[in-house]
C-alpha atoms as a PDB file:
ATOM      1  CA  UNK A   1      22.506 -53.882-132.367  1.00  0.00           C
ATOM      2  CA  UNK A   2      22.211 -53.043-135.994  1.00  0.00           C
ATOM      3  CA  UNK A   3      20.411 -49.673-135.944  1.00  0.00           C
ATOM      4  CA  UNK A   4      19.682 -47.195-133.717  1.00  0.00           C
ATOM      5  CA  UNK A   5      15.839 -45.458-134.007  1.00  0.00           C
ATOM      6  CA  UNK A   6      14.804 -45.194-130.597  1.00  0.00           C
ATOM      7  CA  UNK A   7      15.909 -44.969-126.677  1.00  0.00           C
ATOM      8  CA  UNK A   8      12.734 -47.402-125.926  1.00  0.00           C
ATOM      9  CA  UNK A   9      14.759 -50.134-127.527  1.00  0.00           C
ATOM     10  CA  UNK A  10      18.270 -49.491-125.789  1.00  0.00           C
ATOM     11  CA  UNK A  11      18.651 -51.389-122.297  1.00  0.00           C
ATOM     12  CA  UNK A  12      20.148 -49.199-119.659  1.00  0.00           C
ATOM     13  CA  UNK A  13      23.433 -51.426-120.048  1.00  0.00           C
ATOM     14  CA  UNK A  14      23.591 -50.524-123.984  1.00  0.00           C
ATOM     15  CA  UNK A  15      23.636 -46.675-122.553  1.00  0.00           C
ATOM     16  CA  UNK A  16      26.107 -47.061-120.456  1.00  0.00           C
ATOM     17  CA  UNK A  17      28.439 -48.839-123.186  1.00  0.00           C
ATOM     18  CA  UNK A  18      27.430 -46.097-125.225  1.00  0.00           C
ATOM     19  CA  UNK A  19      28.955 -43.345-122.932  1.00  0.00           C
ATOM     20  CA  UNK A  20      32.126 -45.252-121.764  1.00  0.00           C
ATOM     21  CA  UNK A  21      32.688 -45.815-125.804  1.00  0.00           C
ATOM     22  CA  UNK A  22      32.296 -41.847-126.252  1.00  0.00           C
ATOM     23  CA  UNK A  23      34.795 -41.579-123.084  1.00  0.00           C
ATOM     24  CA  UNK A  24      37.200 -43.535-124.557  1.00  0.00           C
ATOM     25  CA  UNK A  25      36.990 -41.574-127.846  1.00  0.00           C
ATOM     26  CA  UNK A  26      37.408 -38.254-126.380  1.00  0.00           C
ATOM     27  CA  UNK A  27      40.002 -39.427-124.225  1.00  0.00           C
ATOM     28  CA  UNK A  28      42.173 -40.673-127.460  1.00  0.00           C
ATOM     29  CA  UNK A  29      41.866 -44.850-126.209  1.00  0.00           C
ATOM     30  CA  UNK A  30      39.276 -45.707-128.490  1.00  0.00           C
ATOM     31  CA  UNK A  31      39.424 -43.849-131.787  1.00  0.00           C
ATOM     32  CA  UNK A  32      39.083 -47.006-134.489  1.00  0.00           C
ATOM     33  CA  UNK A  33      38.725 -45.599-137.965  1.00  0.00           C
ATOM     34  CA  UNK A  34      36.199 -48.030-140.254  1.00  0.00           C
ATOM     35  CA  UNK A  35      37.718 -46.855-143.668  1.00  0.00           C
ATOM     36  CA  UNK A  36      36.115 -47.402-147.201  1.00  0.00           C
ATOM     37  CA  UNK A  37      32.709 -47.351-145.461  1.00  0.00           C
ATOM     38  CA  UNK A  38      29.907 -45.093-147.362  1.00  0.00           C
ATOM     39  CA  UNK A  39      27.722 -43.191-144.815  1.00  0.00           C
ATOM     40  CA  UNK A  40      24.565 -41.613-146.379  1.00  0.00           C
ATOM     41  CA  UNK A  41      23.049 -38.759-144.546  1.00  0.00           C
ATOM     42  CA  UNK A  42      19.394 -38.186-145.690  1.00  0.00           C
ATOM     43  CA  UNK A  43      17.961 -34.919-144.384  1.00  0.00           C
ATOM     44  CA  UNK A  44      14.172 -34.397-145.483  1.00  0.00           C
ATOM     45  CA  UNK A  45      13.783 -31.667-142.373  1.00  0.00           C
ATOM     46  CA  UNK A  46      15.684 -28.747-142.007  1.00  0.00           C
ATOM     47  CA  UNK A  47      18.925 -29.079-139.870  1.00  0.00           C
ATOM     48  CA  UNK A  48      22.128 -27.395-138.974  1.00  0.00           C
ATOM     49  CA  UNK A  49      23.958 -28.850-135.567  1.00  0.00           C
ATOM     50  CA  UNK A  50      22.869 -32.594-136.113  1.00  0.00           C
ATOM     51  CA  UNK A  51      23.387 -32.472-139.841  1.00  0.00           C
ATOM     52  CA  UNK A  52      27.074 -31.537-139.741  1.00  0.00           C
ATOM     53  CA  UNK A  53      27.678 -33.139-136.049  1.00  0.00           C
ATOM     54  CA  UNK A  54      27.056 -36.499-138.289  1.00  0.00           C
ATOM     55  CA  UNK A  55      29.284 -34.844-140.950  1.00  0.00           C
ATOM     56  CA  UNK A  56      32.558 -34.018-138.678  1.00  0.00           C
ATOM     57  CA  UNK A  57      31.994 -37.628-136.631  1.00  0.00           C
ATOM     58  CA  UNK A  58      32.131 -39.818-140.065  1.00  0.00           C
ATOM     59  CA  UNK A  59      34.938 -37.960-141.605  1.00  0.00           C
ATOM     60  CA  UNK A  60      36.832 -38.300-138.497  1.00  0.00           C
ATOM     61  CA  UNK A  61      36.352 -41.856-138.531  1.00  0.00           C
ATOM     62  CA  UNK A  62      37.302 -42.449-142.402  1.00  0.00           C
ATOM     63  CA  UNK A  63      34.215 -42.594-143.971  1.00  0.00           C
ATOM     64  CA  UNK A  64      33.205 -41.501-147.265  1.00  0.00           C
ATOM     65  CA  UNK A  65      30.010 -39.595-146.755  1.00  0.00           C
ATOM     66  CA  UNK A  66      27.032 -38.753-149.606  1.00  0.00           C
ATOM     67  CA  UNK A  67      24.566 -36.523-148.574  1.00  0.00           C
ATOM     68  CA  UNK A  68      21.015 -36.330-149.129  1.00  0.00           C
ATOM     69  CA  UNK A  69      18.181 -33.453-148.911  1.00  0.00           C
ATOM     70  CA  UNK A  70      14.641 -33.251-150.066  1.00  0.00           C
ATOM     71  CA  UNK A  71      15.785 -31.336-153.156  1.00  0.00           C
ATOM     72  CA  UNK A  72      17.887 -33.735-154.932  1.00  0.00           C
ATOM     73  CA  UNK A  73      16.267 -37.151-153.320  1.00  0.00           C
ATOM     74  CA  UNK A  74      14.037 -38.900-155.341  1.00  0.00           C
ATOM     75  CA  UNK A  75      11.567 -38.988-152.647  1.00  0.00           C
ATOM     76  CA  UNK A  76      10.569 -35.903-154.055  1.00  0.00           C
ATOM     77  CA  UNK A  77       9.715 -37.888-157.669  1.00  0.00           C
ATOM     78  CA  UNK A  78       7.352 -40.295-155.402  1.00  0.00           C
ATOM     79  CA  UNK A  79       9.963 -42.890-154.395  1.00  0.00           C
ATOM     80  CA  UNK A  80       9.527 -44.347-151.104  1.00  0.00           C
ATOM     81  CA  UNK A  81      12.131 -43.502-148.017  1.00  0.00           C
ATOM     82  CA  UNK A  82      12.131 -47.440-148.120  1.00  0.00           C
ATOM     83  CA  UNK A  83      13.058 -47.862-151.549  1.00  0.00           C
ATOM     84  CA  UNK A  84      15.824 -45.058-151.293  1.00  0.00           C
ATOM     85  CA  UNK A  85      17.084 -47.057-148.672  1.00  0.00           C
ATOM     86  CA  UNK A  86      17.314 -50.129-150.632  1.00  0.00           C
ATOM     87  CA  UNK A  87      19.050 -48.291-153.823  1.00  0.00           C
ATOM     88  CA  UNK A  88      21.867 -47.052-150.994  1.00  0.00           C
ATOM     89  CA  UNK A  89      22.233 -50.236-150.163  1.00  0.00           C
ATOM     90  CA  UNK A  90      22.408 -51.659-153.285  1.00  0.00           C
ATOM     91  CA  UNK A  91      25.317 -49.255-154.648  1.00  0.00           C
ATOM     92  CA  UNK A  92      27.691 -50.201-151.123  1.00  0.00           C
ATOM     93  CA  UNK A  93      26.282 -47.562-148.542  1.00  0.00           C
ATOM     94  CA  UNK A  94      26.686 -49.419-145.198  1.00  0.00           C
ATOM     95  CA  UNK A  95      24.974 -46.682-143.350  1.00  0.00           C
ATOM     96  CA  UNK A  96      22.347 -44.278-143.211  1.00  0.00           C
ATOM     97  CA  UNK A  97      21.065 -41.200-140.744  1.00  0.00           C
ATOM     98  CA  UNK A  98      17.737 -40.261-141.394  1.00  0.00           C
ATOM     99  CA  UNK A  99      15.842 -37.134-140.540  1.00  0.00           C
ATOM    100  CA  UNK A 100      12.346 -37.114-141.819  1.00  0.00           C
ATOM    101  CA  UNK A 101       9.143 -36.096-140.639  1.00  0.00           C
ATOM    102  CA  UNK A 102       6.783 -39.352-140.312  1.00  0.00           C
ATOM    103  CA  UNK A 103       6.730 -41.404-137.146  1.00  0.00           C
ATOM    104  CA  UNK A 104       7.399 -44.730-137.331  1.00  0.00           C
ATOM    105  CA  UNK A 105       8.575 -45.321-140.808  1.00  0.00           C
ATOM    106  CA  UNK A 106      12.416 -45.910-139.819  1.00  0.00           C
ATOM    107  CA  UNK A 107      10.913 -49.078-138.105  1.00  0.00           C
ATOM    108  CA  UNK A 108       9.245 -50.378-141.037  1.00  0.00           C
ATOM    109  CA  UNK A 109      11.884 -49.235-143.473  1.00  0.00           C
ATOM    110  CA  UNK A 110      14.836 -51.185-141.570  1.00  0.00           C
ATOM    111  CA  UNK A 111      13.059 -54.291-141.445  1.00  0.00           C
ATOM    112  CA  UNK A 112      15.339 -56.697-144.303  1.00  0.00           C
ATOM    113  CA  UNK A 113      17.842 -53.999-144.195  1.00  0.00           C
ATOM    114  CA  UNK A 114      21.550 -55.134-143.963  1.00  0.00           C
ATOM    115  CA  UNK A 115      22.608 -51.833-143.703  1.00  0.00           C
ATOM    116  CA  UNK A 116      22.429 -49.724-140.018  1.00  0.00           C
ATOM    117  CA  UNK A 117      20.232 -46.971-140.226  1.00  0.00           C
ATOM    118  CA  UNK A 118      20.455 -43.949-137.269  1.00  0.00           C
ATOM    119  CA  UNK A 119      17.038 -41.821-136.375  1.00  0.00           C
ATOM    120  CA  UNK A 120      18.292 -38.326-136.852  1.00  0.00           C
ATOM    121  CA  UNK A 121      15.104 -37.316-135.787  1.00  0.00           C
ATOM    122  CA  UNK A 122      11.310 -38.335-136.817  1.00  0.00           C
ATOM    123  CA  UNK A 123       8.651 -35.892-136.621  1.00  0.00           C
ATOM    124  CA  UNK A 124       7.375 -35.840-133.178  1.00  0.00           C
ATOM    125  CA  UNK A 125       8.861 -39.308-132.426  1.00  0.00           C
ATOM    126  CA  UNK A 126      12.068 -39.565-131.091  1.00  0.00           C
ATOM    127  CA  UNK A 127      15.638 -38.224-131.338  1.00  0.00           C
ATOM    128  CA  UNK A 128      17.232 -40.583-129.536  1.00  0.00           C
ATOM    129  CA  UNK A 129      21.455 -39.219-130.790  1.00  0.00           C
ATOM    130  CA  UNK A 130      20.063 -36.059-129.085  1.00  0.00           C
ATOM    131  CA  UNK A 131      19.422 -37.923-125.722  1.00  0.00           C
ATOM    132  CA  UNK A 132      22.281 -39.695-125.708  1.00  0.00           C
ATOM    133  CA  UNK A 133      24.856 -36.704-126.624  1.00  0.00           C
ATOM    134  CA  UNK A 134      22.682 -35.040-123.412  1.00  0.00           C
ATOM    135  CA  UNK A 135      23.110 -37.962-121.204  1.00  0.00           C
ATOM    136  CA  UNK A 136      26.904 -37.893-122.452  1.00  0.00           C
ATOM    137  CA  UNK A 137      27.048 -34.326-120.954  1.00  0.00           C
ATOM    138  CA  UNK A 138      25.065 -34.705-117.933  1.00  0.00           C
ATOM    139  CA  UNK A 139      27.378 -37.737-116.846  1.00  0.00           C
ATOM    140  CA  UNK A 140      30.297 -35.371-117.253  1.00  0.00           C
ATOM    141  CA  UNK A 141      29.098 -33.044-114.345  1.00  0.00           C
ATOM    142  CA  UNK A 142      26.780 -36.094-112.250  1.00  0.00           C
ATOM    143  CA  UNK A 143      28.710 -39.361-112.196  1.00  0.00           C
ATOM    144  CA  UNK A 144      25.230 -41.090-111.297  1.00  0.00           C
ATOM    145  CA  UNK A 145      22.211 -40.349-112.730  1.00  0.00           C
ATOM    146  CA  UNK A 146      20.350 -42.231-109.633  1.00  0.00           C
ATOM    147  CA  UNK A 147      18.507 -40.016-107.873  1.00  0.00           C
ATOM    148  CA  UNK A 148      19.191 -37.043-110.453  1.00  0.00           C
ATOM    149  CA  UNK A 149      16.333 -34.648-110.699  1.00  0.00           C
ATOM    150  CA  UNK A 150      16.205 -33.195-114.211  1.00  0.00           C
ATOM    151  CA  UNK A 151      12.910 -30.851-115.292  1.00  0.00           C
ATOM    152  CA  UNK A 152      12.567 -30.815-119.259  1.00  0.00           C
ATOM    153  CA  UNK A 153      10.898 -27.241-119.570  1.00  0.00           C
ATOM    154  CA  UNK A 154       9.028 -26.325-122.964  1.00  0.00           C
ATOM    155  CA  UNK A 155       7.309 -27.530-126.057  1.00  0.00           C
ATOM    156  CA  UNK A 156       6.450 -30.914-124.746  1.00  0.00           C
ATOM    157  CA  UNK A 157       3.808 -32.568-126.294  1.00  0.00           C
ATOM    158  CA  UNK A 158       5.978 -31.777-129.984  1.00  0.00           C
ATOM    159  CA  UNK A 159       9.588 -32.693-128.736  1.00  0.00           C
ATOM    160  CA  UNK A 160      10.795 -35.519-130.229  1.00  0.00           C
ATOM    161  CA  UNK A 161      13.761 -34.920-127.802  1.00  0.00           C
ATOM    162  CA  UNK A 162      12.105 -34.608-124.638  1.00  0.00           C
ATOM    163  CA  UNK A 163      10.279 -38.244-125.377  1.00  0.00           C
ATOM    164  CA  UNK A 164      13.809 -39.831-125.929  1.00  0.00           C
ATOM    165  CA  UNK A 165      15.430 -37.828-123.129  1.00  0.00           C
ATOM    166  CA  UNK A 166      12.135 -39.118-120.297  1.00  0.00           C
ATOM    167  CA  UNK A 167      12.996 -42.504-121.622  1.00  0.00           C
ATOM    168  CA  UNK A 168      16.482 -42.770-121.280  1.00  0.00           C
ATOM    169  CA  UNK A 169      16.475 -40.944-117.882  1.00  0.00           C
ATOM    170  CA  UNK A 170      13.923 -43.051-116.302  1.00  0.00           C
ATOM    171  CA  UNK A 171      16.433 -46.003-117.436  1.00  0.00           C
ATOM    172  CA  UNK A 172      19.046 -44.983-115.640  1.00  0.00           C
ATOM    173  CA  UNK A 173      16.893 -44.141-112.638  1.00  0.00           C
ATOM    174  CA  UNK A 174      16.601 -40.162-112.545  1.00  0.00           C
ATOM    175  CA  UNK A 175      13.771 -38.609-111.523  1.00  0.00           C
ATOM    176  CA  UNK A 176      12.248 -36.518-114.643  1.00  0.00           C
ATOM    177  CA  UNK A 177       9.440 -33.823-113.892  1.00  0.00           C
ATOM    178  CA  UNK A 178       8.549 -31.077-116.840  1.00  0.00           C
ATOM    179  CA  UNK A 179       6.888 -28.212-117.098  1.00  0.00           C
ATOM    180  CA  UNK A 180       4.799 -26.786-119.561  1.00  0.00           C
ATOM    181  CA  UNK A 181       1.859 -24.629-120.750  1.00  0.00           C
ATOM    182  CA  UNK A 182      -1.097 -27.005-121.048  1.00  0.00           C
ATOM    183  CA  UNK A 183      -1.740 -27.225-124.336  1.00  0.00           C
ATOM    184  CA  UNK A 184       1.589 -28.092-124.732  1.00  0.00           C
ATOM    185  CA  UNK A 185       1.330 -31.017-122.099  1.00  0.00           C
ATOM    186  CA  UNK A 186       1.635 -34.590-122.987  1.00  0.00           C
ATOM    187  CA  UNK A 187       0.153 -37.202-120.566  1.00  0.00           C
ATOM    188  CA  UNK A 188       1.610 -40.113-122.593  1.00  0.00           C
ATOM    189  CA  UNK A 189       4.937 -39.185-121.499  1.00  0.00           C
ATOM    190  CA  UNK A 190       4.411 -37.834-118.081  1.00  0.00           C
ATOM    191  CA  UNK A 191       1.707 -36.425-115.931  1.00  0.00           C
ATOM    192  CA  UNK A 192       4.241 -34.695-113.698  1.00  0.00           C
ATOM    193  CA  UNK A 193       3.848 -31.359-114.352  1.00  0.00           C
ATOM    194  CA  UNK A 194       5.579 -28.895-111.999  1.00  0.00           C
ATOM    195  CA  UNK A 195       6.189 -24.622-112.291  1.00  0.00           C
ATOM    196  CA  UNK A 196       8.957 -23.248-113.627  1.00  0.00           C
ATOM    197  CA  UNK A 197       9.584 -21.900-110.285  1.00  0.00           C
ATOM    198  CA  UNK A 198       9.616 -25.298-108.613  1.00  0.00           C
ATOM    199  CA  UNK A 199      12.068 -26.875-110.877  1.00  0.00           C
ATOM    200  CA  UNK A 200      14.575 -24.318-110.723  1.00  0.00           C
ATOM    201  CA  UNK A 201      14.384 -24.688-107.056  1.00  0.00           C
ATOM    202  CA  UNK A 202      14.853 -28.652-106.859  1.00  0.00           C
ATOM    203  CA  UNK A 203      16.502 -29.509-110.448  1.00  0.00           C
ATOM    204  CA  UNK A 204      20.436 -30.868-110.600  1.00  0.00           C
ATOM    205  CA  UNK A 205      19.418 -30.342-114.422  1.00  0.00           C
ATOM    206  CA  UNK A 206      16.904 -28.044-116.126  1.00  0.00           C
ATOM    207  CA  UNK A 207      16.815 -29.208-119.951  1.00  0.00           C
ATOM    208  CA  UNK A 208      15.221 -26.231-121.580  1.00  0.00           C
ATOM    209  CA  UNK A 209      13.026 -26.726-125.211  1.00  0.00           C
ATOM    210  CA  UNK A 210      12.577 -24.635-128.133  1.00  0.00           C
ATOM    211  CA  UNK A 211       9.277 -23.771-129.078  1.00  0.00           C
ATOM    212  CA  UNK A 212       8.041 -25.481-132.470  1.00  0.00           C
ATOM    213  CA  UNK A 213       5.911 -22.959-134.123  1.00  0.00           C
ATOM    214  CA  UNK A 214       6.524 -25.238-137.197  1.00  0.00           C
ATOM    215  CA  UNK A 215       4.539 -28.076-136.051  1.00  0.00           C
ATOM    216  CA  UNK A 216       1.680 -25.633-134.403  1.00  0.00           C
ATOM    217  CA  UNK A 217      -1.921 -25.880-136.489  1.00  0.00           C
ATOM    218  CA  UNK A 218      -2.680 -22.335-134.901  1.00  0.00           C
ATOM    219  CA  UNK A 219       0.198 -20.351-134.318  1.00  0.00           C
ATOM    220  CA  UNK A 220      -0.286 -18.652-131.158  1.00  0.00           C
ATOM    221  CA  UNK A 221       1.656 -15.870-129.746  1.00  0.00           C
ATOM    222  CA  UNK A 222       4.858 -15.965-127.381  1.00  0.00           C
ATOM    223  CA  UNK A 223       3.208 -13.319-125.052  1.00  0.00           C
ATOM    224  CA  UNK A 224       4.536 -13.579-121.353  1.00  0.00           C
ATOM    225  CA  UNK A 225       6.507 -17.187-121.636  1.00  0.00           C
ATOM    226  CA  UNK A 226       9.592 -16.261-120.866  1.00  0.00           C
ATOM    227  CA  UNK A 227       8.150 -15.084-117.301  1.00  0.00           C
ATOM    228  CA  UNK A 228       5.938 -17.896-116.900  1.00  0.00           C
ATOM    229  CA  UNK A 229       7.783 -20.632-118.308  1.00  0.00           C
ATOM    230  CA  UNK A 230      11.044 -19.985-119.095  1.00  0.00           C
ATOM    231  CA  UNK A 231      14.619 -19.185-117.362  1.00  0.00           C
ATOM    232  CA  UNK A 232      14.917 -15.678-116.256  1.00  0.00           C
ATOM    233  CA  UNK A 233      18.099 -14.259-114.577  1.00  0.00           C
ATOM    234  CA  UNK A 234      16.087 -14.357-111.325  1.00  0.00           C
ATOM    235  CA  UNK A 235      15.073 -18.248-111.922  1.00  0.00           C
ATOM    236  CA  UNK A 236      19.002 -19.242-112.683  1.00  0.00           C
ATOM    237  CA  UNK A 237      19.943 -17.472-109.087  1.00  0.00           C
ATOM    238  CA  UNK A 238      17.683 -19.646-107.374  1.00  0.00           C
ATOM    239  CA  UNK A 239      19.332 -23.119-109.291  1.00  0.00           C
ATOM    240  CA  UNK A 240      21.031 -24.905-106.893  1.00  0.00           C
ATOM    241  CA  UNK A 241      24.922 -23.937-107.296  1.00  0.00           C
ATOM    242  CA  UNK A 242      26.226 -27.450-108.769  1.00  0.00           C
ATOM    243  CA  UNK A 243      22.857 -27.343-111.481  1.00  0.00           C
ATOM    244  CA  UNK A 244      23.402 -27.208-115.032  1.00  0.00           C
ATOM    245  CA  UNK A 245      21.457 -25.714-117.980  1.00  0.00           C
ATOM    246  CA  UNK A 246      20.717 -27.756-121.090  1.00  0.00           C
ATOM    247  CA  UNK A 247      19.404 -26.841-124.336  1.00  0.00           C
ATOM    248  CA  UNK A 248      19.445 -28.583-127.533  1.00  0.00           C
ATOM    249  CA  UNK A 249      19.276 -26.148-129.698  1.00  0.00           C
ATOM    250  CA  UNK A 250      18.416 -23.724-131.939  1.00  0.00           C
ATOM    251  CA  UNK A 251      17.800 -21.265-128.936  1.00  0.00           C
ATOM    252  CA  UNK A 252      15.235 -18.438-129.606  1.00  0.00           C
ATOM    253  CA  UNK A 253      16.684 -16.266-126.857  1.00  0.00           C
ATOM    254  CA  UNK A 254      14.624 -14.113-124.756  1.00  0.00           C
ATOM    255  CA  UNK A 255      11.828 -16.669-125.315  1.00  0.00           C
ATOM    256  CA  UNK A 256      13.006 -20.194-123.630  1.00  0.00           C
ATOM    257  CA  UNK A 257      15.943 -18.554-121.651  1.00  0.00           C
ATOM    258  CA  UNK A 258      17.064 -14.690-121.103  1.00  0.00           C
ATOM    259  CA  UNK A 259      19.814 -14.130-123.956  1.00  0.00           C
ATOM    260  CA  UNK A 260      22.496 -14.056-121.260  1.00  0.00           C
ATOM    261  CA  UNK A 261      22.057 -16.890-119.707  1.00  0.00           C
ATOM    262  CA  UNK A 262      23.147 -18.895-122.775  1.00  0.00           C
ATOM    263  CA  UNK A 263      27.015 -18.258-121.732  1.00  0.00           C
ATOM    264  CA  UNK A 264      26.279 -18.207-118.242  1.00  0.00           C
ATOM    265  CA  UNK A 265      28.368 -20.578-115.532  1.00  0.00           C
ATOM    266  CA  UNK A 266      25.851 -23.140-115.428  1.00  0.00           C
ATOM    267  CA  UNK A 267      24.838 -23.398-119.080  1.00  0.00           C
ATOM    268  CA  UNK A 268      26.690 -26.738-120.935  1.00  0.00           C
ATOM    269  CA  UNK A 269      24.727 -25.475-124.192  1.00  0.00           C
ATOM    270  CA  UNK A 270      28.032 -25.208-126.399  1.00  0.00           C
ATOM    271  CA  UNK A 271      29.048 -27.962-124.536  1.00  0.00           C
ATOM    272  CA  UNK A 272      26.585 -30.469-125.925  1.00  0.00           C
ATOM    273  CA  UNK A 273      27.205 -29.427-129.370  1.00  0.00           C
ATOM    274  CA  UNK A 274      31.071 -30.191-128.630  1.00  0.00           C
ATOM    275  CA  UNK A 275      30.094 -33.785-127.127  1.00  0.00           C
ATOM    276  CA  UNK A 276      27.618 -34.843-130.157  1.00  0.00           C
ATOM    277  CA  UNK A 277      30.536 -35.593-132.251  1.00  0.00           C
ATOM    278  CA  UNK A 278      31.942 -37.772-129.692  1.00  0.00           C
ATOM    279  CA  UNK A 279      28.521 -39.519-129.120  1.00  0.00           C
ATOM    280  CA  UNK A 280      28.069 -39.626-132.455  1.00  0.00           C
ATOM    281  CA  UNK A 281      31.056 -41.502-133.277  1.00  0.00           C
ATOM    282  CA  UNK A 282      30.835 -43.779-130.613  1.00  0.00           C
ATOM    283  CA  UNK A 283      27.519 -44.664-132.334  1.00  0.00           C
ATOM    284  CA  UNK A 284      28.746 -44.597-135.649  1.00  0.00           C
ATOM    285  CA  UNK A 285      31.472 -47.305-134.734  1.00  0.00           C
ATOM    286  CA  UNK A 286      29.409 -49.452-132.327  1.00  0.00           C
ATOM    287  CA  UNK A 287      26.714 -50.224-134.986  1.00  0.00           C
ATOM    288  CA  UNK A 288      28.881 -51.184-137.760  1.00  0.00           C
ATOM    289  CA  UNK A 289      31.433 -53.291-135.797  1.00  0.00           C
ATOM    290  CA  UNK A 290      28.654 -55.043-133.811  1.00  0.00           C
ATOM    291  CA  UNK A 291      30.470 -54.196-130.411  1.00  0.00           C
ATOM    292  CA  UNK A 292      26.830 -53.767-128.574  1.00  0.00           C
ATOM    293  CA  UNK A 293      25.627 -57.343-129.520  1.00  0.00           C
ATOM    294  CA  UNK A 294      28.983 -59.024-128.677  1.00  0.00           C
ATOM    295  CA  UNK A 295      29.714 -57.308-125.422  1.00  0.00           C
ATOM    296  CA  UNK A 296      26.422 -57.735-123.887  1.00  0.00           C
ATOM    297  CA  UNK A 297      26.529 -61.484-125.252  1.00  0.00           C
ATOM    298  CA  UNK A 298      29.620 -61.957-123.058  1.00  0.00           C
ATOM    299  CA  UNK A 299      27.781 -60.148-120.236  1.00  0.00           C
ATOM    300  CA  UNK A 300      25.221 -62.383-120.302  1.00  0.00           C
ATOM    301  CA  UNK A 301      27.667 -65.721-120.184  1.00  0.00           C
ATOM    302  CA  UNK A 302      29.731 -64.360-117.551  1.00  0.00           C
ATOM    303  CA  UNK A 303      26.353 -63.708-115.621  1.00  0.00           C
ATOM    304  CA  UNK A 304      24.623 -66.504-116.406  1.00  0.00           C
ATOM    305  CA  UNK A 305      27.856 -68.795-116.356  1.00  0.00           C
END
């Protein structure tokens, strides 16, 4: 595997490795620095947690990092995310994370790449370093994620994170309902819509979403969601007592989820912060040694004989 720009392209097998790699990093047995390596983080959208999350995992594992925003990239003088790429390349940068807001352009961009490039988020795409950070946390309390019932509550139809995360579940065979104000539904991901009521009531995981009023045409107002869709102190009673509470971040409180409940018992919120720089490494250092490609190659042979 040379890049990593969506979950739709991972096998459930590449997850797994994935995890067990991050494992092994937080546990101390697998921390291999890949020294005199240039990282390039290119930021076009705004960003705080996955931004520096990248940061903190490639200084940790020797890198030298350069970092990139819309102000002082030349995409802003007309030159092509592609092209950028290629001048990286060109001057030694072996990899690049990539937050920007067009669908589908890392795809076309990495093709004749030799360097790895990482989706760091595309528009309304994917975010796929966000799903696997949450799967990373959600293994950590549910061993297996057969059978797992996990609601992904919210902003639907504009989360780049809850297409990843009803991917990557599915994989591994949970079973993923949502919930949603209509206009906010999305039939190409899922047409299992449940209440907020409901999912509380049946969820092992309730993976809340914030509310993009940045990629609304009409901006509308919040009015009642909190008490129809989101996760009241009365809700979180009613969450069976081993359930957790995911969010990726930034939280408007009192809008998704009553401030308190941020801190609460059952809330891993902090925690998934804490486990993207594990994840995050264990991507970092998979791509550029190759480990995915060479591991599953032996899987195969030892399979197929």
């Amino acid at each position: 595997m040379q890049h990593l720009l969506s979950m739709n392209e991972l096998t459930k097998q590449e997850i797994e490795h994935l995890m067990e790699t991050a494992r092994r990093i937080e546990s101390g047995k697998r921390m291999l620095e890949v020294p005199c390596t240039f990282a390039s983080n290119i930021f076009l959208e705004p960003s705080t947690r996955t931004k520096n999350s990248f940061y903190i995992a490639e200084k940790r594992l020797g890198m030298d990092v350069l970092d990139l925003n819309g102000a002082d990239s030349s995409v802003t003088k007309g030159e092509t995310l592609e092209d950028t790429l290629k001048t990286l390349q060109a001057i030694g940068v072996q990899l690049a994370v990539v937050r920007q807001p067009e669908v589908g352009v890392l795809q076309q961009a990495a093709k004749g790449l030799s360097l790895s490039i990482i989706n760091a988020g595309d528009g309304t795409g994917e975010h796929p370093t966000q799903s696997l950070l949450d799967l990373y946390t959600i293994s950590k309390e549910h061993p297996s994620f057969e059978g797992l019932r996990v609601t992904i509550a919210g902003d639907i139809k504009h989360s780049r994170v809850a297409r990843s995360n009803a991917c990557a579940l599915k994989k591994l065979g949970a079973k993923v309902s949502f919930v949603a104000p209509v206009p906010w539904q999305d039939e190409s991901i899922s047409t299992d819509y449940i209440t907020m009521d409901e999912a509380c009531a049946q969820s092992d995981v309730v993976m809340l979403l914030r509310i993009q009023h940045e990629r609304h045409v009409i901006s509308g107002q919040q009015g009642d969601y909190l008490q129809e869709f989101g996760l009241t102190k009365e809700r979180e009673q009613r969450m069976k007592d081993d359930a957790i509470i995911l969010h990726p971040a930034p939280v408007n409180r009192g809008i998704e989820i009553e401030s308190s409940l941020v801190e609460c018992r059952k809330s891993r919120i902090f925690d998934q912060m804490a486990n993207g720089v594990v994840m995050r490494m264990a991507i970092i250092q998979t791509l550029l040694k190759g480990e995915i490609a060479n591991e599953y190659k032996n899987y195969q042979q030892q399979t197929i004989g």
